[in-house]
N, C-alpha and C. Protein backbone atom coordinates (compact mmCIF):
# COMPACT_ATOMS: atom_id res chain seq x y z
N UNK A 1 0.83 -1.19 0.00
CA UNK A 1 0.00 0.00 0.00
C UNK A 1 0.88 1.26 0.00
N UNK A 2 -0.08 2.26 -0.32
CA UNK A 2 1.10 3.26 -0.42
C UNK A 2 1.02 4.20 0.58
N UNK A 3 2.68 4.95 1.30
CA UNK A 3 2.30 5.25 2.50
C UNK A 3 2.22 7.08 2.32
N UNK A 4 2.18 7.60 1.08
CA UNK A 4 1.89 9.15 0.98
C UNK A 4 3.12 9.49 0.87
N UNK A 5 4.30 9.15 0.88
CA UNK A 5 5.61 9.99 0.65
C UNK A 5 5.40 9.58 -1.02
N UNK A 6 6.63 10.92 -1.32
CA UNK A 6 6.90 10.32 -2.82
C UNK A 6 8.16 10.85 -2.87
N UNK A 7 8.91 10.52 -4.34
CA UNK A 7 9.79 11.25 -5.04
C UNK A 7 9.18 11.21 -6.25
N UNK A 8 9.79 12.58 -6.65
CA UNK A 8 9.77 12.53 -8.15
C UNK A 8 11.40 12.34 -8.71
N UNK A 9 10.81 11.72 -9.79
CA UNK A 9 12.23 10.99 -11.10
C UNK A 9 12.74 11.80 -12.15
N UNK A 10 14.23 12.65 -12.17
CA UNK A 10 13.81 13.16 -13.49
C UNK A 10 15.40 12.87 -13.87
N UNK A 11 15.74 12.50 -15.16
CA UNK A 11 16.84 11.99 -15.91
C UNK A 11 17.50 13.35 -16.29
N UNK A 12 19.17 13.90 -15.88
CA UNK A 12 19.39 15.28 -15.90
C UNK A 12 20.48 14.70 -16.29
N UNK A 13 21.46 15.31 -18.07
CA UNK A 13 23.00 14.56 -18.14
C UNK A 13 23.90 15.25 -17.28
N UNK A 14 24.18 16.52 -16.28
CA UNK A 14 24.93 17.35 -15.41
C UNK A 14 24.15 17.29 -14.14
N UNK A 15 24.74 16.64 -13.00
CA UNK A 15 24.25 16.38 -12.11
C UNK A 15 24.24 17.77 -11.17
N UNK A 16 25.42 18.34 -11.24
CA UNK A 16 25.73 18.95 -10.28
C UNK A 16 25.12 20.56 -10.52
N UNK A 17 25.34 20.65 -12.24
CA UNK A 17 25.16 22.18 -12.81
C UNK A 17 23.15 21.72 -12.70
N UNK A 18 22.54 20.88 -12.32
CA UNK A 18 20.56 20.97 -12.74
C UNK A 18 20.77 21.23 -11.36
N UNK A 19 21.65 20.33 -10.20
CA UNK A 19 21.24 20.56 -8.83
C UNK A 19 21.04 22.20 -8.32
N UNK A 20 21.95 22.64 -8.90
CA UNK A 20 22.56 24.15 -8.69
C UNK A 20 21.14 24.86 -9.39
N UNK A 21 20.85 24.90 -10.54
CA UNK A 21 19.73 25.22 -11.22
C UNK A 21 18.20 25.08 -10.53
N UNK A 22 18.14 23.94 -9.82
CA UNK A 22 16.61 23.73 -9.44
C UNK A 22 16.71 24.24 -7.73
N UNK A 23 18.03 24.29 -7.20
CA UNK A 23 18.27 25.09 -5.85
C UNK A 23 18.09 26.63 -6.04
N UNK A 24 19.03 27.22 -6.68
CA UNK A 24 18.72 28.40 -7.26
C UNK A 24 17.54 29.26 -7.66
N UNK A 25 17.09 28.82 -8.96
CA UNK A 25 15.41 28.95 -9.23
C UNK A 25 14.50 28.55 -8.41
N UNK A 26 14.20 27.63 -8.18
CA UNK A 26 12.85 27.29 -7.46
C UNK A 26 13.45 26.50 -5.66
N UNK A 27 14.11 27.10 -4.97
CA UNK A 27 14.51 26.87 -3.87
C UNK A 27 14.38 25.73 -3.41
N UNK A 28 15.33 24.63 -3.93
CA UNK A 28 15.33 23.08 -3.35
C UNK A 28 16.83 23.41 -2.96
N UNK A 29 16.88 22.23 -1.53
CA UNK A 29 17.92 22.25 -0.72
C UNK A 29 18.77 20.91 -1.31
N UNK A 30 19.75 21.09 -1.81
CA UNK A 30 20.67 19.88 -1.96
C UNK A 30 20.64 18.48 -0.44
N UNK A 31 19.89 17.40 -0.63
CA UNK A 31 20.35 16.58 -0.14
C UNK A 31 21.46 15.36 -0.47
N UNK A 32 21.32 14.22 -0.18
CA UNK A 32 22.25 13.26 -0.50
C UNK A 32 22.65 13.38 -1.43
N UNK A 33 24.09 13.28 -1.99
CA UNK A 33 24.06 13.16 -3.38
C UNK A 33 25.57 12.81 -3.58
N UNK A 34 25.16 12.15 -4.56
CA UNK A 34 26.39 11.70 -5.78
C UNK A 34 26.45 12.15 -7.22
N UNK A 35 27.36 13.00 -7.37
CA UNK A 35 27.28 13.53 -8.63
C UNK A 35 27.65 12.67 -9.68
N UNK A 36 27.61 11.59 -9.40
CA UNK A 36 28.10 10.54 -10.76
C UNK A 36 27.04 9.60 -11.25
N UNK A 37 26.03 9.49 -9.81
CA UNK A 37 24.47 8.81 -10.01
C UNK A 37 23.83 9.62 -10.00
N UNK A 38 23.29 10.23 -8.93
CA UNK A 38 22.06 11.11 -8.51
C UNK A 38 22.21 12.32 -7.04
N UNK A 39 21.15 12.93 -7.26
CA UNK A 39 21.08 14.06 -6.58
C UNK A 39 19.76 14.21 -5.68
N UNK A 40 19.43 14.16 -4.62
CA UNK A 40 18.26 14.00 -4.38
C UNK A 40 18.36 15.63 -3.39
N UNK A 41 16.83 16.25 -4.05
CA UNK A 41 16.43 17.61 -3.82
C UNK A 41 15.66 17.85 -2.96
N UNK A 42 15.27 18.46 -1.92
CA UNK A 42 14.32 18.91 -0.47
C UNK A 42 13.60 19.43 -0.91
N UNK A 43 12.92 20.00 -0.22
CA UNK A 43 11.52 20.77 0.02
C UNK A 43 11.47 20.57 1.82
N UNK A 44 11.87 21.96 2.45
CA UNK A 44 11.73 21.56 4.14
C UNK A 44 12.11 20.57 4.53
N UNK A 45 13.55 19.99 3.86
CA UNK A 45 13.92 18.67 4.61
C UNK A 45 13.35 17.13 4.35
N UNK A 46 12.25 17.25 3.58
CA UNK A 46 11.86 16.15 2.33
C UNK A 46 12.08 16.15 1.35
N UNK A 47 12.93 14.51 0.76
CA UNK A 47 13.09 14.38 -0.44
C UNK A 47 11.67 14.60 -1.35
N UNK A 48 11.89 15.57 -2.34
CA UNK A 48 10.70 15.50 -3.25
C UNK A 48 11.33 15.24 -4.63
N UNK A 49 12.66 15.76 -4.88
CA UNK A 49 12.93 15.55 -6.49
C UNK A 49 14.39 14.84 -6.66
N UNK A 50 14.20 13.63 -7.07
CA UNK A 50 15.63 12.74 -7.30
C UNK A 50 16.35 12.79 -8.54
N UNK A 51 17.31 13.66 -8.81
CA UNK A 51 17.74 13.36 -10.08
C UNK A 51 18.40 12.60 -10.52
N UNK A 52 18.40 12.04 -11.31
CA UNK A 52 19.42 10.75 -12.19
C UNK A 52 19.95 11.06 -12.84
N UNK A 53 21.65 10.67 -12.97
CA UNK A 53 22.13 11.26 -14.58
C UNK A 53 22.12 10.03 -15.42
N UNK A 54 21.61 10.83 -16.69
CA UNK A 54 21.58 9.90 -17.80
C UNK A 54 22.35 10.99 -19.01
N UNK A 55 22.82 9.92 -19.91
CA UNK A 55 23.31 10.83 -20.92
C UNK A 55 22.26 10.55 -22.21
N UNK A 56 21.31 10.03 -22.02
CA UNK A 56 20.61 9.21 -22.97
C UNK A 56 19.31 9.69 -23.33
N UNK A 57 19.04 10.82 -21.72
CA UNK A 57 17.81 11.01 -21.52
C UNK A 57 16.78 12.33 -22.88
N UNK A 58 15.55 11.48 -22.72
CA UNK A 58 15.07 12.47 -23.73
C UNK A 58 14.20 13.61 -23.26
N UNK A 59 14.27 14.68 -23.14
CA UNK A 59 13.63 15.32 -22.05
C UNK A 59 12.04 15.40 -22.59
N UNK A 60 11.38 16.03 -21.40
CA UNK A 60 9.81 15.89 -20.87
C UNK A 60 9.46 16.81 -22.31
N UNK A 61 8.79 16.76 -22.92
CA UNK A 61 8.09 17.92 -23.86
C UNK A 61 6.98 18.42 -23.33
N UNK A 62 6.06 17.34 -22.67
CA UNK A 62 4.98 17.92 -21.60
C UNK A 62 5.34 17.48 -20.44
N UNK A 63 4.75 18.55 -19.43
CA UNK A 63 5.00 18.15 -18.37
C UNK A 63 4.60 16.54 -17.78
N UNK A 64 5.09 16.07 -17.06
CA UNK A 64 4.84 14.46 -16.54
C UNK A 64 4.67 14.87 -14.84
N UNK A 65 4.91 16.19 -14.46
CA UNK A 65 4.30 16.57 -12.84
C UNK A 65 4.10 17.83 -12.58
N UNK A 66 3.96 18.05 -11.89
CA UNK A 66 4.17 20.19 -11.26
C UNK A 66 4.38 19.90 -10.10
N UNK A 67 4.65 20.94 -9.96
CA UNK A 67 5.20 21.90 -8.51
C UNK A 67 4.66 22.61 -7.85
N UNK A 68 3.55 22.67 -6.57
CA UNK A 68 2.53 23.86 -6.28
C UNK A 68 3.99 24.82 -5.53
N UNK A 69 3.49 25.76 -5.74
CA UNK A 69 4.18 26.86 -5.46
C UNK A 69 2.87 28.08 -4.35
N UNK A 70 2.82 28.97 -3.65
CA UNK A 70 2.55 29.75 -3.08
C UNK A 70 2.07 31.44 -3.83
N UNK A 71 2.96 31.62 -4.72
CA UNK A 71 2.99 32.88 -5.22
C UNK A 71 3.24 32.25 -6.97
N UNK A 72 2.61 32.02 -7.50
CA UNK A 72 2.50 31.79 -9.24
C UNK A 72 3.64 33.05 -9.46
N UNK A 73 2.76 33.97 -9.65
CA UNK A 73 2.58 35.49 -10.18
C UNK A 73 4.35 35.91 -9.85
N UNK A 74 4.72 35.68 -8.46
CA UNK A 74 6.02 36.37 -8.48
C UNK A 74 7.22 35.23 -8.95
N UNK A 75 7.06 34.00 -8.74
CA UNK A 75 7.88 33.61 -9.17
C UNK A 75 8.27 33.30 -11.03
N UNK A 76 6.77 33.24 -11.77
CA UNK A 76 6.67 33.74 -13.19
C UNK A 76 7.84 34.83 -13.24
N UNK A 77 7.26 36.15 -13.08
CA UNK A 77 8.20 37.16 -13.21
C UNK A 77 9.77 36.66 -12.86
N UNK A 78 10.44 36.40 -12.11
CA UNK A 78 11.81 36.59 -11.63
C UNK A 78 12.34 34.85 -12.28
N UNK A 79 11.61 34.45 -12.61
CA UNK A 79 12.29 33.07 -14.05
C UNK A 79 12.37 33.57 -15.07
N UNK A 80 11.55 34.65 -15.16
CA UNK A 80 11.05 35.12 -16.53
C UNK A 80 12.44 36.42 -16.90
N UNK A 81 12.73 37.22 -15.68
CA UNK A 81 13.71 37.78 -15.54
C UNK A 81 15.04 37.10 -15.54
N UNK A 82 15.17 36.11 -15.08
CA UNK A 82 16.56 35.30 -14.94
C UNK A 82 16.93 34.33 -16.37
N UNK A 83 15.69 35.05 -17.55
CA UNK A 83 15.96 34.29 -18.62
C UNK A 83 16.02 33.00 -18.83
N UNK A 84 15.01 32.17 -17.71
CA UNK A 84 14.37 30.95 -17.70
C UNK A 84 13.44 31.16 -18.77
N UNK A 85 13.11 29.68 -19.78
CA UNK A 85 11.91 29.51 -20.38
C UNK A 85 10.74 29.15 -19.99
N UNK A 86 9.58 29.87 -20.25
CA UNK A 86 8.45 29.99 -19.07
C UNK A 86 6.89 30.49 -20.30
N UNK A 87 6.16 29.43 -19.99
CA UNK A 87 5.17 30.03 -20.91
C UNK A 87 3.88 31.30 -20.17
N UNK A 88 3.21 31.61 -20.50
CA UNK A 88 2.28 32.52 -20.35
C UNK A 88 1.65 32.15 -19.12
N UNK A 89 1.90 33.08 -18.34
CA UNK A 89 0.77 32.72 -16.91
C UNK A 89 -0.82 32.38 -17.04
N UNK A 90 -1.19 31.14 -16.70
CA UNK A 90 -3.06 31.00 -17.36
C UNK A 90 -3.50 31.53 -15.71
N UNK A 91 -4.61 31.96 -15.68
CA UNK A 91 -5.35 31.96 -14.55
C UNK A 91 -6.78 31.54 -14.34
N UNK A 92 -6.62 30.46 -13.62
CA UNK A 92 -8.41 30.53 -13.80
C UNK A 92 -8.95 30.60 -12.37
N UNK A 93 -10.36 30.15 -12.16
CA UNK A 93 -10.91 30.58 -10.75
C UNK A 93 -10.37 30.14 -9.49
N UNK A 94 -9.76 28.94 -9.88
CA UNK A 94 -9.33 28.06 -8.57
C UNK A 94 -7.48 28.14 -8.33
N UNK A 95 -7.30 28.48 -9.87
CA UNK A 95 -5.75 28.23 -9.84
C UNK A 95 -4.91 28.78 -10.95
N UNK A 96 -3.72 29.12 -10.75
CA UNK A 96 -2.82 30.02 -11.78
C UNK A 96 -1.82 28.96 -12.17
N UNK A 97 -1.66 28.88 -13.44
CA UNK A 97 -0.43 28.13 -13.43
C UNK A 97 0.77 28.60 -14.95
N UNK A 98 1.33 28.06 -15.02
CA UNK A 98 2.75 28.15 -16.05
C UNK A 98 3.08 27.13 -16.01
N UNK A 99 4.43 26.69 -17.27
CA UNK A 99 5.25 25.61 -17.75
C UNK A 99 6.74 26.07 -17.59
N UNK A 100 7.82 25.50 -17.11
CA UNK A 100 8.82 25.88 -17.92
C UNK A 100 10.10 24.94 -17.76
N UNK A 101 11.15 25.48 -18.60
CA UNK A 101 11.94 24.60 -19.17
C UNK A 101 13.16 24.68 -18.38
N UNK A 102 13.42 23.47 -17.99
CA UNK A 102 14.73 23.50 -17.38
C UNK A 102 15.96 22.92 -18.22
N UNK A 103 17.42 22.98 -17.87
CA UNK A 103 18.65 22.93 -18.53
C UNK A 103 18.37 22.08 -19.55
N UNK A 104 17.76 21.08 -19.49
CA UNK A 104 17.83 19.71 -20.27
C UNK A 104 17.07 19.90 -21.27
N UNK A 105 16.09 20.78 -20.97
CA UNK A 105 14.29 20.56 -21.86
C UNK A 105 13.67 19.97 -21.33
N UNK A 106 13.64 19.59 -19.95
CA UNK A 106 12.20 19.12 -19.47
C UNK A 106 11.31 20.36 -18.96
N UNK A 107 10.03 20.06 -19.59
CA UNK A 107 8.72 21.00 -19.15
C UNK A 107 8.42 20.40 -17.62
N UNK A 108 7.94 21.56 -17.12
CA UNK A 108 7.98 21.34 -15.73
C UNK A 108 6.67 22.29 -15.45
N UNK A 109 5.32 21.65 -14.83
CA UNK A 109 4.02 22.80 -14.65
C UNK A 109 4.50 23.22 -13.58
N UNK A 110 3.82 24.35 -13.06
CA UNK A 110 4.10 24.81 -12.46
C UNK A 110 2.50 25.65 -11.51
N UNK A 111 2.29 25.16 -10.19
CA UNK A 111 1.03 25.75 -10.13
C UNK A 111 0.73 26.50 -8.69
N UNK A 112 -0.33 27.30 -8.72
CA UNK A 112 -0.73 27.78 -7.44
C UNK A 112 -2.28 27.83 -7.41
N UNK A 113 -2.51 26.53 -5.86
CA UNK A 113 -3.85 27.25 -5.66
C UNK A 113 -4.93 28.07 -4.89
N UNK A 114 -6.07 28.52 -5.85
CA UNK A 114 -6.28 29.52 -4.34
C UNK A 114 -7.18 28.99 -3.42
N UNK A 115 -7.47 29.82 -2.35
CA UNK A 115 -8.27 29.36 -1.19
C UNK A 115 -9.43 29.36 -1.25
């Protein structure tokens, strides 16, 4: 059965330069890691994002997960500023969201919802 933890999986060929990238941009804390296998990324001290290096890998064209985030709106802007690829903010009644592209080309949603 399943007990509610997860990771997410994502195939990255630079272990160390995506770790730096997804710490940076979207504030994940470097946990365990081996830069020759994998990298596993926090959120408050939980693993949420494990990276794997592959040199093989074909990246996401659509997204395969998202990310709820708190603030859509400001973090759009300052990816959007840091010359991250980032599509058009949608908004609808319940929730705002975006896509965007990290080092490799994987699409990555990106969402916030409201109360």
């Amino acid at each position: 059965m399943l007990t509610g933890k997860y990771g997410i999986m994502l195939r990255v060929k630079d272990l160390e330069r995506s770790s730096s990238w997804y710490c940076t941009h979207l504030g994940f804390t470097l946990g365990p890691h081996d830069f020759n296998d994998f990298a596993e990324l926090h959120v408050n001290g939980r693993n949420v994002l494990h990276l794997l290096k592959s040199d093989e890998a074909s990246p996401m064209a659509k997204p395969n997960f998202g990310l709820y985030v708190n603030d859509a709106e400001d973090l759009h802007k300052t990816l959007k500023a840091n010359g991250i690829k980032v599509t058009d903010m949608l908004r609808r009644s319940d929730h705002a969201e975006f896509l965007l592209i990290d080092l490799d080309g994987n699409t990555i949603g990106i969402t916030q919802w409201f109360e």
